[in-house]
C-alpha atoms as a PDB file:
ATOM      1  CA  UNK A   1     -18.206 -14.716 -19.332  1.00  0.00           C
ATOM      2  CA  UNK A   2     -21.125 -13.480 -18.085  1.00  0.00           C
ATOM      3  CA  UNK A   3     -22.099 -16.420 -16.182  1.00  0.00           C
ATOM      4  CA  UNK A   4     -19.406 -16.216 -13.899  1.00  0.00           C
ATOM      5  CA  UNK A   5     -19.580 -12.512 -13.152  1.00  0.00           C
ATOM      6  CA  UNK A   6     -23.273 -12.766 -12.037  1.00  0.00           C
ATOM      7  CA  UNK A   7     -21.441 -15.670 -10.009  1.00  0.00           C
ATOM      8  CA  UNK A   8     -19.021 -13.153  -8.124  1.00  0.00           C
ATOM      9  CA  UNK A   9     -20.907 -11.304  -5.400  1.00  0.00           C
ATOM     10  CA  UNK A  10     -18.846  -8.013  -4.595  1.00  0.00           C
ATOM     11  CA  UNK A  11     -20.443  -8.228  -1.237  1.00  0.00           C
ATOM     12  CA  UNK A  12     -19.272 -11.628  -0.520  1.00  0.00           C
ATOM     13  CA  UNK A  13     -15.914 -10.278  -1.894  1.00  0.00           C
ATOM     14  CA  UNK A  14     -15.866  -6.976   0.188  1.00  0.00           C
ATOM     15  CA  UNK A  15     -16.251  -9.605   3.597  1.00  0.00           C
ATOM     16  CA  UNK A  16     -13.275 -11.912   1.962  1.00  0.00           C
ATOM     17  CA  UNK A  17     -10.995  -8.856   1.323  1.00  0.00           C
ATOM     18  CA  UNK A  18     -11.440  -7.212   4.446  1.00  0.00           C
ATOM     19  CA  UNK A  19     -10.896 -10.200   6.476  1.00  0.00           C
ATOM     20  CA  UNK A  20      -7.661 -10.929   4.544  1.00  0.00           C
ATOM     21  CA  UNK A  21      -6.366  -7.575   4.781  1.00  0.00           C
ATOM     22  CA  UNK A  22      -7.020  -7.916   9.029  1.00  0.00           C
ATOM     23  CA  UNK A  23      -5.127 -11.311   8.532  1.00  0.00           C
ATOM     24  CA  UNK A  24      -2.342  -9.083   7.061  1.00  0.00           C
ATOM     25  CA  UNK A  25      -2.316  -6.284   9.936  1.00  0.00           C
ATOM     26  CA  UNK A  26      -1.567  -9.183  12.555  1.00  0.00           C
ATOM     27  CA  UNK A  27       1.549  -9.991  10.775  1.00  0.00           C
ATOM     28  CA  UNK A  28       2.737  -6.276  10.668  1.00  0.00           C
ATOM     29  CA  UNK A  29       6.280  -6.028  12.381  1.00  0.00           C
ATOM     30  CA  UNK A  30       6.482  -4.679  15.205  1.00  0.00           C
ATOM     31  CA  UNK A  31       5.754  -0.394  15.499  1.00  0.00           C
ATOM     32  CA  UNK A  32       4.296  -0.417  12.061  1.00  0.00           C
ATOM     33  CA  UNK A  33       3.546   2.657  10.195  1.00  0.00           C
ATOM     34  CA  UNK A  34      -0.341   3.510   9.244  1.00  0.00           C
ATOM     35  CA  UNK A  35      -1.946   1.816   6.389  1.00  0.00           C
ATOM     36  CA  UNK A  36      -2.256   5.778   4.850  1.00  0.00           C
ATOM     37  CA  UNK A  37       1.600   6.559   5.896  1.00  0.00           C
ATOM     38  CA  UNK A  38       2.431   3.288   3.767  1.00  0.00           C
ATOM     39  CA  UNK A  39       0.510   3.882   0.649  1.00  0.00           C
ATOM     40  CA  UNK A  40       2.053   7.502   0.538  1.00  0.00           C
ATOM     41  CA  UNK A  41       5.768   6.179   0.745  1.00  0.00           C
ATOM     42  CA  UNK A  42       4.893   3.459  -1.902  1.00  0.00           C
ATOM     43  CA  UNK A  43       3.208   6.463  -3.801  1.00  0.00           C
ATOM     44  CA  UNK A  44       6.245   8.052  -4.032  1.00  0.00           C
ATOM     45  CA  UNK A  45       8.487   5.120  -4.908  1.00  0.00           C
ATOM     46  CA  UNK A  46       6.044   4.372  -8.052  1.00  0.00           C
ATOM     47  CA  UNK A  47       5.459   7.787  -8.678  1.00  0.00           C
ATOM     48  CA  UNK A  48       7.949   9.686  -7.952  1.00  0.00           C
ATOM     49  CA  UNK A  49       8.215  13.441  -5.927  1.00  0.00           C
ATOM     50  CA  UNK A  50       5.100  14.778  -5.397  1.00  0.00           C
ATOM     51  CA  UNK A  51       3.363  18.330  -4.329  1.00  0.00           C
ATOM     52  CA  UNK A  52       1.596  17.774  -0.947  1.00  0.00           C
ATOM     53  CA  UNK A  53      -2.058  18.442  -2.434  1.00  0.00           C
ATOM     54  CA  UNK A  54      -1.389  16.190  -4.454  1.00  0.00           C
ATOM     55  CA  UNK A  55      -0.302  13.759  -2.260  1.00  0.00           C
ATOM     56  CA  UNK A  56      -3.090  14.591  -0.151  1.00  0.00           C
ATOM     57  CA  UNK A  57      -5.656  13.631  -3.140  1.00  0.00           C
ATOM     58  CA  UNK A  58      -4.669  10.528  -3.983  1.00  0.00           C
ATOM     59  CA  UNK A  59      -4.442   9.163  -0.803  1.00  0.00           C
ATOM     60  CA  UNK A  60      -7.938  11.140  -0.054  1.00  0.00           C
ATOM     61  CA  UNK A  61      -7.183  12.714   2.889  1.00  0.00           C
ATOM     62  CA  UNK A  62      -7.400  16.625   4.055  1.00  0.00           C
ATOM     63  CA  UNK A  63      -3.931  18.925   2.665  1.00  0.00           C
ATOM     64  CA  UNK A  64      -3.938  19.437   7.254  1.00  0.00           C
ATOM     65  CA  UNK A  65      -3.763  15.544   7.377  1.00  0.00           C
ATOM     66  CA  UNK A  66      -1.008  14.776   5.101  1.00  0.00           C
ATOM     67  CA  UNK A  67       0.860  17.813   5.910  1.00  0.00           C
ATOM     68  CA  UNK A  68       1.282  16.224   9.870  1.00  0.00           C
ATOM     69  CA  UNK A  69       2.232  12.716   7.980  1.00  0.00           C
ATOM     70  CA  UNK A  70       4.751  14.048   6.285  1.00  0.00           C
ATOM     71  CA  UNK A  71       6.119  16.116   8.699  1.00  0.00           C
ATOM     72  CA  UNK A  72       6.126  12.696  10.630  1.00  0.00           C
ATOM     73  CA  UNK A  73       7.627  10.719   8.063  1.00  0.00           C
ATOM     74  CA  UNK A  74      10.451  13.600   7.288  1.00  0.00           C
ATOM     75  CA  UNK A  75      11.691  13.465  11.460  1.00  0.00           C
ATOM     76  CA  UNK A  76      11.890   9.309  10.563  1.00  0.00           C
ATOM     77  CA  UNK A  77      13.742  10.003   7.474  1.00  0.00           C
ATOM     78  CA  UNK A  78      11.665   8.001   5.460  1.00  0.00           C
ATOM     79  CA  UNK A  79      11.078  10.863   2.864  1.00  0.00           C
ATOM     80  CA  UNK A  80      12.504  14.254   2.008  1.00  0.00           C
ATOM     81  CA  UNK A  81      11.301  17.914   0.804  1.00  0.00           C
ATOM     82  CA  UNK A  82      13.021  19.205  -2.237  1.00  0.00           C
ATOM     83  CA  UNK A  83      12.857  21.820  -4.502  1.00  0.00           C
ATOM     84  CA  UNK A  84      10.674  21.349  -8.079  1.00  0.00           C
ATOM     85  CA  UNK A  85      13.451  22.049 -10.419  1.00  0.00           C
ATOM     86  CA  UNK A  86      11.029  23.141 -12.917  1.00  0.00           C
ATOM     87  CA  UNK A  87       9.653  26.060 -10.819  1.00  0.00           C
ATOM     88  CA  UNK A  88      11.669  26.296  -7.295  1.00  0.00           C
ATOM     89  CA  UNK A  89       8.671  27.819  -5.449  1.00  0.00           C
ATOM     90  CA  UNK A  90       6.928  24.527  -5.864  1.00  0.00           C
ATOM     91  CA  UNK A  91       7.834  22.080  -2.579  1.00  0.00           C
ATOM     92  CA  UNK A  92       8.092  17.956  -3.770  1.00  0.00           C
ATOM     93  CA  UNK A  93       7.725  15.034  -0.613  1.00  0.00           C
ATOM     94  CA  UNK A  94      10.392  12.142  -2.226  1.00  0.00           C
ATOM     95  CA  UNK A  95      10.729   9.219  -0.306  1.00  0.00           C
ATOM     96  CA  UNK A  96      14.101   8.077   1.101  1.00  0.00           C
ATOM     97  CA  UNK A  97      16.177   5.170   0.704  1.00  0.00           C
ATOM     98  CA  UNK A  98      15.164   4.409   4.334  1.00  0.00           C
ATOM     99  CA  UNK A  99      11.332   4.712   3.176  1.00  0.00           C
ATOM    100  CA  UNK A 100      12.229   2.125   0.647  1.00  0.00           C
ATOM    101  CA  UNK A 101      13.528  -0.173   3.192  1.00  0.00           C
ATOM    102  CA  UNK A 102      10.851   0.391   5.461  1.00  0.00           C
ATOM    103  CA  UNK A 103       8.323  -1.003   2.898  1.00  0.00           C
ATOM    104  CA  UNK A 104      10.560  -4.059   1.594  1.00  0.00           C
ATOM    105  CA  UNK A 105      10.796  -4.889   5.075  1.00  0.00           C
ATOM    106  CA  UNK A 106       7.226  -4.073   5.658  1.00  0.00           C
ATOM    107  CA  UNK A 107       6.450  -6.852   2.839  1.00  0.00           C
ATOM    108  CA  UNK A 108       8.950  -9.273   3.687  1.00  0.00           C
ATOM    109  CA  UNK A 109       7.169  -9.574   7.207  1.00  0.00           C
ATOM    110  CA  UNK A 110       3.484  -9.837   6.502  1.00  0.00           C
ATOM    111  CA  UNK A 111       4.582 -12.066   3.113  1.00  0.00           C
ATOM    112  CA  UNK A 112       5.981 -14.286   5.969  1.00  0.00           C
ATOM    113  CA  UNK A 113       3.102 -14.418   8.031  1.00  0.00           C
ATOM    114  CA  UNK A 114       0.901 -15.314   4.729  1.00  0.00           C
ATOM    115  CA  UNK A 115       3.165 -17.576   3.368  1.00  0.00           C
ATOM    116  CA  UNK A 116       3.158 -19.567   7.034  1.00  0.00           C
ATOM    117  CA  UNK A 117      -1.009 -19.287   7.056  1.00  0.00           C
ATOM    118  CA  UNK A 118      -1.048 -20.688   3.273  1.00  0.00           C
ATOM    119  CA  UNK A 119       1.229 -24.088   4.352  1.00  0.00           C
ATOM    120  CA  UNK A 120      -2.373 -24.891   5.531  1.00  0.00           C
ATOM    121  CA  UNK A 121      -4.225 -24.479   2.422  1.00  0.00           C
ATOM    122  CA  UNK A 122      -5.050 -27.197   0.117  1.00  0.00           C
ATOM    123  CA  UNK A 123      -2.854 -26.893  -2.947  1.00  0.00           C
ATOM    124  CA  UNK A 124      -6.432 -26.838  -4.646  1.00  0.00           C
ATOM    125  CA  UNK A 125      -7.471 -23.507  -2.739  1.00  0.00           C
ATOM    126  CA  UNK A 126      -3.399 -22.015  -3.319  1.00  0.00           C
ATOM    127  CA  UNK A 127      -3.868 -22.782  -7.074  1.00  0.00           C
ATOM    128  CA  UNK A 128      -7.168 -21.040  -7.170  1.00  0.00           C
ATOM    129  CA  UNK A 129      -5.696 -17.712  -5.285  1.00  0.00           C
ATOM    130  CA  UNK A 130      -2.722 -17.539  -7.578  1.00  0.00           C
ATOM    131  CA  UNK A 131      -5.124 -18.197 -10.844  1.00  0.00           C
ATOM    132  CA  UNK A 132      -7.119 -14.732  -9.099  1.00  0.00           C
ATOM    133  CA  UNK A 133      -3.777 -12.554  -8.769  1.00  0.00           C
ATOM    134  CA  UNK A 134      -3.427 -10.951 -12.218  1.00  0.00           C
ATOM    135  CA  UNK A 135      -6.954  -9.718 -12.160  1.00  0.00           C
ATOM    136  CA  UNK A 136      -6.919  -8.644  -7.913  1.00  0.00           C
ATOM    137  CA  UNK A 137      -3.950  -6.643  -9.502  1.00  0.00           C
ATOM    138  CA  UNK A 138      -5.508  -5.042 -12.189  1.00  0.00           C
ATOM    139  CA  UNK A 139      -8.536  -4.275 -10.162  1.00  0.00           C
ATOM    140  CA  UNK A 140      -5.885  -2.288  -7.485  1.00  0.00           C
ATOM    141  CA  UNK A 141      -4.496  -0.705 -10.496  1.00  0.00           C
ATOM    142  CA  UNK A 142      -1.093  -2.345 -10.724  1.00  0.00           C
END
């Protein structure tokens, strides 16, 4: 095992992951929400309500920053204020069913556009990517 992890140069990885993820972005449907507006709403669909700083945290942007996304994202009606019912002076950001569409049809489009880019690829080079997914996954923390 430790042969092929001196093999796998992070750098070389960095350049490969990058590049994908711009392959992605040209497949985003049309008047796409941010990259940082997107990880918030799936936050909150994995996670569940959350406080603002919180929110703010994880996605490691300033509590000014995520306060103007969310008051963005709550004129779309992609997510929703609501009380904590555990201590009602405490404001949670939940996402909508809307925000939840958003996303599915967020992923539906760009898995398109990578689905018609991979027709191309060997099914040597398709094999190998879907042989990598489990640990890509664990390494994003799914």
């Amino acid at each position: 095992m430790a042969g092929l992890t001196a093999s796998l140069d992070p750098a070389r990885l960095t350049v490969a992951v990058e590049r994908v993820f711009s392959v992605l972005r040209q497949g985003n449907p049309p008047n796409d929400i941010s990259l940082t507006a997107a990880s918030t709403i799936w936050r909150l669909q994995r996670e569940g309500p959350r406080k603002l700083t919180d929110l703010a945290l994880a996605e490691g942007v300033t509590q000014p920053a995520m306060t103007q996304l969310v008051q963005r994202l709550e004129r779309e009606g992609l997510v929703v204020r609501s009380a904590d019912p555990t201590d009602r002076r405490v404001v949670l950001i939940e996402v909508t069913p809307a925000g939840i569409e958003l996303l599915e049809r967020r992923r539906a489009v760009r898995a398109e556009h990578l689905a018609a880019l991979m027709q191309d690829m060997s099914e040597e080079d398709q094999a190998l990517i879907a042989a990598a997914l489990p640990a890509l996954e664990r390494m994003a923390g799914d």
